[in-house]
Protein backbone atom coordinates (compact mmCIF):
# COMPACT_ATOMS: atom_id res chain seq x y z
CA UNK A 1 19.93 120.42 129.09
CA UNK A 2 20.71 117.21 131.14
CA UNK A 3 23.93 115.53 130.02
CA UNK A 4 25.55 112.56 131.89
CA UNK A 5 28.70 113.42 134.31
CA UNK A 6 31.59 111.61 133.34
CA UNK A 7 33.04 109.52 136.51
CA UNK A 8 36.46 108.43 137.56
CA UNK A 9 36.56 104.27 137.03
CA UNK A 10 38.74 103.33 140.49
CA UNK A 11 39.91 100.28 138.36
CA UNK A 12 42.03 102.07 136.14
CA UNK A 13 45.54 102.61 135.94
CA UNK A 14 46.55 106.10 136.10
CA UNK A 15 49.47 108.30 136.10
CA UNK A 16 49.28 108.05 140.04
CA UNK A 17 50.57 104.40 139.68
CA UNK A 18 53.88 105.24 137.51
CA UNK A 19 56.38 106.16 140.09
CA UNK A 20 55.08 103.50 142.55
CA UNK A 21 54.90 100.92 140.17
CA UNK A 22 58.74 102.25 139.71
CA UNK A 23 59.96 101.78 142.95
CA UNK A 24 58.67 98.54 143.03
CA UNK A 25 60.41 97.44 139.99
CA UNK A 26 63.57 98.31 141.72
CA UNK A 27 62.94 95.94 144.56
CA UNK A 28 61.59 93.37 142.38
CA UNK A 29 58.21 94.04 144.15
CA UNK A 30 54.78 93.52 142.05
CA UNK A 31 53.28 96.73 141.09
CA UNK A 32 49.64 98.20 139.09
CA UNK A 33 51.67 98.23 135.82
CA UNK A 34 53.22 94.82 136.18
CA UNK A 35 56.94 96.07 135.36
CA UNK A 36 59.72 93.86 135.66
CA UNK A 37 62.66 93.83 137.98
CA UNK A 38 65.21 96.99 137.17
CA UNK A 39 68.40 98.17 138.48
CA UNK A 40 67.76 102.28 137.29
CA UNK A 41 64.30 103.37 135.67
CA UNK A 42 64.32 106.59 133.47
CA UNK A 43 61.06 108.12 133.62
CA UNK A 44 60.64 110.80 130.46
CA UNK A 45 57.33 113.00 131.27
CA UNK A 46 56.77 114.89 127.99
CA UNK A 47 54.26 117.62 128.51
CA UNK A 48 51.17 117.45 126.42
CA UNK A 49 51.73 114.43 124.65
CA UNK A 50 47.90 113.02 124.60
CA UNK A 51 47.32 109.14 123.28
CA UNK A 52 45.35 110.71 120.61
CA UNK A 53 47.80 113.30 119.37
CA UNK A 54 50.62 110.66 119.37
CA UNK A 55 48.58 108.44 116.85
CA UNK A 56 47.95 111.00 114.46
CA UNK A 57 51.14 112.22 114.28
CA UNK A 58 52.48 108.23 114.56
CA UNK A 59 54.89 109.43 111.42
CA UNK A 60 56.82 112.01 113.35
CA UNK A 61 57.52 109.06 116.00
CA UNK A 62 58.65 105.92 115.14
CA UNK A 63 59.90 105.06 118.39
CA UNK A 64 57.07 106.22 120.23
CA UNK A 65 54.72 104.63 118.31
CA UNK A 66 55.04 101.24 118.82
CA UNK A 67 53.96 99.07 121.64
CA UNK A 68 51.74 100.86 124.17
CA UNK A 69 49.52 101.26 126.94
CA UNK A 70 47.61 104.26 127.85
CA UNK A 71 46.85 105.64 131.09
CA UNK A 72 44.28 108.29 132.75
CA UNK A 73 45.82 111.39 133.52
CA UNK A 74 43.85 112.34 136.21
CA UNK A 75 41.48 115.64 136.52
CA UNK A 76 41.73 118.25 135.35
CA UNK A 77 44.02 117.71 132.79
CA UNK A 78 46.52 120.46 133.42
CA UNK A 79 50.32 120.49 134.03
CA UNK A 80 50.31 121.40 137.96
CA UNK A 81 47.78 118.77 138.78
CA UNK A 82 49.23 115.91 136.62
CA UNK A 83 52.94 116.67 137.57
CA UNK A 84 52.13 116.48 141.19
CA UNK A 85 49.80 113.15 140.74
CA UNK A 86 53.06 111.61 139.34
CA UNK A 87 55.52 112.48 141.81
CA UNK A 88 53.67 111.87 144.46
CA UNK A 89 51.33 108.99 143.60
CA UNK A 90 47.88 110.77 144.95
CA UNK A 91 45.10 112.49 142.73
CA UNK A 92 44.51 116.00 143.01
CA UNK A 93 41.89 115.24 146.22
CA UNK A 94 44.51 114.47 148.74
CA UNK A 95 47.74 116.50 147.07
CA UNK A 96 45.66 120.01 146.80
CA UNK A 97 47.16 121.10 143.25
CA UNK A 98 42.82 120.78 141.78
CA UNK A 99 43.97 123.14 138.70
CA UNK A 100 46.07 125.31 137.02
CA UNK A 101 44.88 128.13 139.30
CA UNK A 102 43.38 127.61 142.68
CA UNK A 103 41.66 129.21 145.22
CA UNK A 104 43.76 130.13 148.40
CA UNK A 105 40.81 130.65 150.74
CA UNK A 106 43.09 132.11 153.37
CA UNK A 107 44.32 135.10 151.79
CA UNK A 108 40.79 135.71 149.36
CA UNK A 109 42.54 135.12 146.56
CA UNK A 110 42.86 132.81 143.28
CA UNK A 111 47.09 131.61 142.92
CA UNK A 112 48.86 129.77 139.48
CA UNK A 113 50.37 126.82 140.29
CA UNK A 114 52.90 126.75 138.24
CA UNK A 115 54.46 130.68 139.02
CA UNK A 116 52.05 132.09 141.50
CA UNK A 117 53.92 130.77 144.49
CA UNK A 118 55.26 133.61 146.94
CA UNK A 119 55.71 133.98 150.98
CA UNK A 120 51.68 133.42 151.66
CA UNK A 121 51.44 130.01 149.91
CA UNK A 122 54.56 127.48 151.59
CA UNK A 123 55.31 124.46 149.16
CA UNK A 124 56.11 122.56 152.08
CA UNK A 125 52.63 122.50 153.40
CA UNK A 126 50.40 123.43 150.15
CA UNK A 127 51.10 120.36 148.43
CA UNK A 128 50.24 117.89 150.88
CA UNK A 129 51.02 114.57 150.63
CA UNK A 130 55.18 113.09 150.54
CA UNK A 131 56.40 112.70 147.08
CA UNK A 132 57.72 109.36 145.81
CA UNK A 133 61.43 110.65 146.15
CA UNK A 134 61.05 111.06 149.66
CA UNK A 135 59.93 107.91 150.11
CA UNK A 136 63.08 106.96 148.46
CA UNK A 137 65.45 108.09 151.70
CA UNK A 138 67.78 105.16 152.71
CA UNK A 139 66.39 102.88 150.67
CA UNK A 140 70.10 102.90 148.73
CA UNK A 141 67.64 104.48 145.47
CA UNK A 142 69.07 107.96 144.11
CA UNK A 143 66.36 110.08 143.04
CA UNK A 144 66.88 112.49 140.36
CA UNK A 145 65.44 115.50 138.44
CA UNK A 146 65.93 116.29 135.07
CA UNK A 147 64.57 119.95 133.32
CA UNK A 148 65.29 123.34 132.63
CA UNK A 149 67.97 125.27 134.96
CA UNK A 150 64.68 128.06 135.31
CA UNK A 151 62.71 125.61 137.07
CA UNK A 152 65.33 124.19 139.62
CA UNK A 153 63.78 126.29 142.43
CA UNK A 154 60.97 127.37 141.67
CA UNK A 155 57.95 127.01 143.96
CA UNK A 156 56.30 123.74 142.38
CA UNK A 157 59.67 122.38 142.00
CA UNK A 158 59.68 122.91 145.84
CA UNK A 159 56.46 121.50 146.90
CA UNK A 160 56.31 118.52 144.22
CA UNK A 161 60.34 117.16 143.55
CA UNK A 162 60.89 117.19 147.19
CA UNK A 163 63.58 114.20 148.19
CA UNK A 164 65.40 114.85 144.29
CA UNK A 165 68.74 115.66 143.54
CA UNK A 166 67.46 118.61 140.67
CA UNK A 167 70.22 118.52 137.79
CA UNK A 168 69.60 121.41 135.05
CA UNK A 169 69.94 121.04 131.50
CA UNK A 170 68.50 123.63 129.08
CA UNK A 171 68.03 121.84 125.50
CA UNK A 172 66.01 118.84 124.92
CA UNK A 173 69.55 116.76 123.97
CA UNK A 174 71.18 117.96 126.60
CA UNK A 175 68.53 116.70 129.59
CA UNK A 176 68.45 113.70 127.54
CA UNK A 177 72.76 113.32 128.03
CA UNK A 178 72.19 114.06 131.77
CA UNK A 179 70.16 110.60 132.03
CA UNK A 180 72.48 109.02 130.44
CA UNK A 181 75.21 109.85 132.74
CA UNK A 182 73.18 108.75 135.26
CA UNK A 183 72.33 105.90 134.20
CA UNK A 184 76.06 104.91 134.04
CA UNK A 185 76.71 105.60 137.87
CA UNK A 186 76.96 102.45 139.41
CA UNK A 187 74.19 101.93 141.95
CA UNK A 188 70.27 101.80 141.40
CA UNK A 189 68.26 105.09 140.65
CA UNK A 190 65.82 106.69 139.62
CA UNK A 191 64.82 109.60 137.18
CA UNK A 192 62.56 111.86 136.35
CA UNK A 193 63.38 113.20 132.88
CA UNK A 194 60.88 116.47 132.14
CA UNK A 195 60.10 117.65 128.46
CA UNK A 196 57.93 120.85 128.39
CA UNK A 197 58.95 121.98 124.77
CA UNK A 198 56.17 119.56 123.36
CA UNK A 199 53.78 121.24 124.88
CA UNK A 200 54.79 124.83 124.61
CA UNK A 201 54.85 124.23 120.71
CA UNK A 202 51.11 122.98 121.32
CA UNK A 203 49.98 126.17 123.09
CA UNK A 204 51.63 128.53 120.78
CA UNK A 205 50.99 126.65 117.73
CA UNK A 206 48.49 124.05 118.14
CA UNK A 207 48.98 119.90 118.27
CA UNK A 208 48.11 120.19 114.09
CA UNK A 209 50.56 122.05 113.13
CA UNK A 210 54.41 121.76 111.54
CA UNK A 211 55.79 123.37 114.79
CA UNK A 212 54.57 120.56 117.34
CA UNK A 213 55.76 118.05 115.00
CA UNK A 214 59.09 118.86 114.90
CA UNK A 215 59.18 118.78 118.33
CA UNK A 216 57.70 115.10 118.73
CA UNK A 217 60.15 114.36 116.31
CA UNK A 218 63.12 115.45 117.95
CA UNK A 219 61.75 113.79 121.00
CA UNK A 220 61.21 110.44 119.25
CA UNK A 221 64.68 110.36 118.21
CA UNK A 222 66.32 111.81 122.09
CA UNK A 223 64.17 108.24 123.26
CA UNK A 224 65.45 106.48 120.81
CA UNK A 225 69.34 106.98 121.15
CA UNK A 226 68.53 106.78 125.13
CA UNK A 227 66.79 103.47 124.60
CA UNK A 228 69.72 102.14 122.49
CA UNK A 229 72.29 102.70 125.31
CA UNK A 230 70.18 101.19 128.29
CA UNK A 231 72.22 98.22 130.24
CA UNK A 232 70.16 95.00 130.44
CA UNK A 233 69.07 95.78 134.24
CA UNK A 234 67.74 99.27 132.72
CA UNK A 235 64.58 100.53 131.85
CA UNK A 236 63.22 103.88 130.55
CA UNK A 237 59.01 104.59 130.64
CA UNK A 238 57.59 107.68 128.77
CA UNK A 239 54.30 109.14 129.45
CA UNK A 240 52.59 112.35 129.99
CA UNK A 241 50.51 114.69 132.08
CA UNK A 242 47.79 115.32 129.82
CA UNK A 243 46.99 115.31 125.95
CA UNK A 244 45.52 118.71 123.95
CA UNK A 245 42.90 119.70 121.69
CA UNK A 246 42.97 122.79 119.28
CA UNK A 247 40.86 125.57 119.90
CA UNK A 248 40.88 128.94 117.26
CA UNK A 249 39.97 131.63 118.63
CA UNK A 250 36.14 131.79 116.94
CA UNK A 251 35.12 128.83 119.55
CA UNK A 252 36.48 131.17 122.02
CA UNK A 253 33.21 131.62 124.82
CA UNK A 254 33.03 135.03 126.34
CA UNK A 255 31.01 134.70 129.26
CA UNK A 256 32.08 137.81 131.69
CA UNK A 257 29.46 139.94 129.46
CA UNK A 258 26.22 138.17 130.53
CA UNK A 259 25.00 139.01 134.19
CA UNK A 260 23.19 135.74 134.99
CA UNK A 261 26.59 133.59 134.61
CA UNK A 262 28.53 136.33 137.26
CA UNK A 263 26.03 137.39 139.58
CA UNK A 264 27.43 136.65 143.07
CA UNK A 265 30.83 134.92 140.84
CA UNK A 266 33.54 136.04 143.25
CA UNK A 267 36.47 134.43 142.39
CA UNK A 268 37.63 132.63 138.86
CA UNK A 269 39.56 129.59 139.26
CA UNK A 270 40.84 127.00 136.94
CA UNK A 271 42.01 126.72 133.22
CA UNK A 272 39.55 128.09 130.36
CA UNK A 273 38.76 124.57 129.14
CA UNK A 274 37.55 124.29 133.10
CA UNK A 275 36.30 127.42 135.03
CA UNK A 276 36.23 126.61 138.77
CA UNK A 277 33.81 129.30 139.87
CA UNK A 278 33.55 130.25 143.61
CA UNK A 279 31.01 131.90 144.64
CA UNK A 280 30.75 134.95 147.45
CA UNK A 281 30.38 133.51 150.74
CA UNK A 282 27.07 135.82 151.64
CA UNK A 283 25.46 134.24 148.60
CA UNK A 284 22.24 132.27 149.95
CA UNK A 285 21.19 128.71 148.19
CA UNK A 286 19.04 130.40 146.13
CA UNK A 287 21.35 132.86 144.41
CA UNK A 288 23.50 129.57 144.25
CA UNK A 289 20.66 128.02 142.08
CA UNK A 290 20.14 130.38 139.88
CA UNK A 291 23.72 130.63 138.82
CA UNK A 292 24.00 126.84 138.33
CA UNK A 293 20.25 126.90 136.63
CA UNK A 294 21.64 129.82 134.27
CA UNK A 295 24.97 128.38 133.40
CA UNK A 296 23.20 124.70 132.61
CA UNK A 297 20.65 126.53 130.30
CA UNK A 298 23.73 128.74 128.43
CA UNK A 299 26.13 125.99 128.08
CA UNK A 300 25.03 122.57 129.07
CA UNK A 301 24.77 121.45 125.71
CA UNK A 302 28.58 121.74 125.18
CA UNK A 303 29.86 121.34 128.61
CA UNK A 304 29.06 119.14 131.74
CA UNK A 305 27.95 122.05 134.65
CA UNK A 306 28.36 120.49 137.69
CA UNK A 307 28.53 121.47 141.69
CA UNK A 308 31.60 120.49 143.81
CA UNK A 309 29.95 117.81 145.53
CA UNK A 310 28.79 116.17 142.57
CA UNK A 311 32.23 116.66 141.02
CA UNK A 312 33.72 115.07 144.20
CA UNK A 313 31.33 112.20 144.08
CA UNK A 314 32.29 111.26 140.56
CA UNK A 315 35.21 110.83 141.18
CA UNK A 316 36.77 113.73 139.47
CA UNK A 317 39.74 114.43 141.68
CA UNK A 318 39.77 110.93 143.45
CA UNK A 319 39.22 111.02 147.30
CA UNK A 320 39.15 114.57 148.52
CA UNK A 321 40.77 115.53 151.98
CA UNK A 322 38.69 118.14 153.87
CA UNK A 323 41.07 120.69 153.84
CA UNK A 324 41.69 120.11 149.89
CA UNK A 325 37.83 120.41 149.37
CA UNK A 326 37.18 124.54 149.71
CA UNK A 327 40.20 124.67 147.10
CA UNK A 328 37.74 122.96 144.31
CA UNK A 329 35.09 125.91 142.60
CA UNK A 330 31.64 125.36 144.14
CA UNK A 331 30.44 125.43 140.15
CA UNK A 332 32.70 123.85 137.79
CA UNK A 333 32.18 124.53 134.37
CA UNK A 334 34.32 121.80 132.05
CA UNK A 335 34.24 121.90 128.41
CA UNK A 336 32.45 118.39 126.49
CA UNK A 337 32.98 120.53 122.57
CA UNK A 338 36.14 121.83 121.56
CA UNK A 339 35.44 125.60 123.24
CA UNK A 340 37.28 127.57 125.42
CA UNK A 341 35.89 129.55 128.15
CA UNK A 342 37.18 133.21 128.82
CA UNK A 343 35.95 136.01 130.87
CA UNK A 344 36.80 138.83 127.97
CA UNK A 345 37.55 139.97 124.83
CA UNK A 346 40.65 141.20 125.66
CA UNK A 347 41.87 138.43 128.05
CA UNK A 348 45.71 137.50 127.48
CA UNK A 349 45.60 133.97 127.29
CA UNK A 350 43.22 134.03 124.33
CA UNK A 351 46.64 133.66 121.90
CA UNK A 352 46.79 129.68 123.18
CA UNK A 353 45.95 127.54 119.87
CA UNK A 354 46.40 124.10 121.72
CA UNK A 355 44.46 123.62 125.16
CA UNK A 356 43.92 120.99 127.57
CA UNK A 357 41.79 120.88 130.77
CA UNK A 358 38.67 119.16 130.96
CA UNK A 359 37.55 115.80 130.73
CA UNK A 360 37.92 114.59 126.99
CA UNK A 361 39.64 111.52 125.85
CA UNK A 362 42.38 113.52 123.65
CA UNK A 363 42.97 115.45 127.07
CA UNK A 364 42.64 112.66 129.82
CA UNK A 365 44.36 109.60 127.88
CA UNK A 366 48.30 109.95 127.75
CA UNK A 367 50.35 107.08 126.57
CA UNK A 368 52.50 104.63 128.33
CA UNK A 369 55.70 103.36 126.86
CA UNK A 370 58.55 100.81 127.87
CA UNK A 371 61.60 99.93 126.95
CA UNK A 372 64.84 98.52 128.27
CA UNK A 373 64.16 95.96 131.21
CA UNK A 374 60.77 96.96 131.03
CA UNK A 375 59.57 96.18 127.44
């Protein structure tokens, strides 16, 4: 089955242009989002909060659900790629993060981005591209970090917050209280405020149910008292990496039991709403056929099959740098229905309710909210 591959539009705005557009604002500079002039921007990331979630659940969050824009999140919608695309202001082509795991050609092996980092993979030089803090250095800017005290040094913390003073706060309340204190330093700054409880409750629980919205709720109301203290010259944004869709397990796909979708398969990459498949280097074009041929006749009438190159040339993970391009699956498999690919029965991650990934509207359109000096 042919079905039409969906392609990047260059025109719009995505979560690339919200730290720019930032820095800007504090120089009074024009910027893609059109924000005004600000003395200290908050920016709130809360993980997993899609456009299309948010509206459904518009009751749980007053505050959030007023006035606002929406944004791509970039591909593939998953918390390594997106958090990178906003820090440093690059898609996934030219920073390297493509997923939530990736291929590390040079050791034969597939690494998480977000806790696979060891000795072999360097966050200096993995993510490659300067981050938007760095860019901040004696410009008279502070840059700050907001999040959990377990994430201060880890390796994406490393390779993506680069040029940020990290400050730790474990509750949702309490990272919110740490903005506020900086905001009442004298001086101009800038902060990036992280919220990954939204999306935890998502994963465990689903975007549907009670669980999740409590936790926009609480949220909501954390904005809200922040909002209400902002100076005049202040502004606070809140967005997100990428929204979520629901999958139980009985649209789970097991594919690692049919031999036409693994034959010459030699390394699994990606997120299950988005197998990146690579395939063994001694395969020949033919064998390379046939696997595409046999995954577009199982599952191309729920899910666009494509090859690398014509992922690239749509525009999936905006320009690609050479040495970023044997990192992306030579056969990417990313869910169109609400299904989620796994290789087995018995695979761990099968226990996820809410899931994000692929290309989907409720997954790729995160909202865009301003307040303060911004609004």
């Amino acid at each position: 089955m042919t079905t039409m591959v969906p392609a990047r539009d260059p025109s719009v705005v995505s979560l690339a242009d919200v730290l720019p557009s930032c820095v800007a604002a504090l120089s009074g500079a024009a910027n893609p989002l059109d924000l005004a002039p600000a003395r200290s921007v908050v920016v709130v990331l809360v993980d997993g909060l899609g456009a299309s979630a948010l509206r459904a659940r518009a009751a749980y969050a007053r505050t959030l659900s007023g006035p606002r824009d929406t944004l791509w999140s970039g591909f593939p919608t998953t918390t390594a790629a997106g958090l990178t695309t906003l820090t440093t202001g690059a898609l996934p082509g030219r920073h390297g993060l493509v997923g939530y795991s990736v291929l590390d050609a040079a050791h034969d092996r597939v690494v998480k981005q977000l806790s696979g980092w060891d000795a072999d993979l360097d966050p200096a030089t993995w993510q490659r591209v300067p981050t938007v803090f760095e860019s901040l250095a004696g410009s008279g800017v502070d840059a700050f970090t907001v999040g959990p005290a377990r994430y201060a040094d880890s390796g994406l913390t490393r390779a993506i917050l680069r040029g940020a003073t990290y400050r730790s706060a474990e509750t949702v309340s309490a990272r919110f209280e740490a903005a506020r204190g900086i905001l009442r330093s004298p001086g101009r700054s800038l902060t990036y405020l992280y919220i990954p409880e939204l999306d935890m409750a998502g994963h465990r629980h689903g975007w549907e149910s009670e669980e999740w919205s409590r936790a926009l709720e609480q949220v909501d109301g954390e904005v809200r008292s922040l909002v209400d203290d902002l100076a005049r010259d202040q502004a606070v944004l809140v967005t997100a990496d990428h929204g979520i869709v629901d999958v139980p397990a009985h649209k789970h796909v097991i594919w690692g039991t049919k031999p036409a979708l693994t034959e010459g398969v030699r390394h699994v990459a990606g997120e299950p709403r988005c197998l990146q498949l690579h395939v063994d280097p001694a395969l020949d074009d033919d064998g390379r056929s046939r696997l595409g041929e046999a995954w577009r006749a199982a599952e191309g009438h729920r899910s666009w099959v494509v090859t690398r190159d014509e992922a690239v040339e749509a525009g999936w993970f905006g320009d690609v740098d050479p040495a970023v391009l044997p990192r992306i699956g030579d056969l990417l498999v990313a869910a169109r229905k609400g299904i989620a690919y796994y290789r087995s029965e018995d695979d761990r991650g099968r226990g996820m309710i809410g899931q994000h990934g692929s290309w989907s509207d409720e997954e790729t359109r995160v909202p865009l909210l301003r307040f303060g000096a911004f609004a």
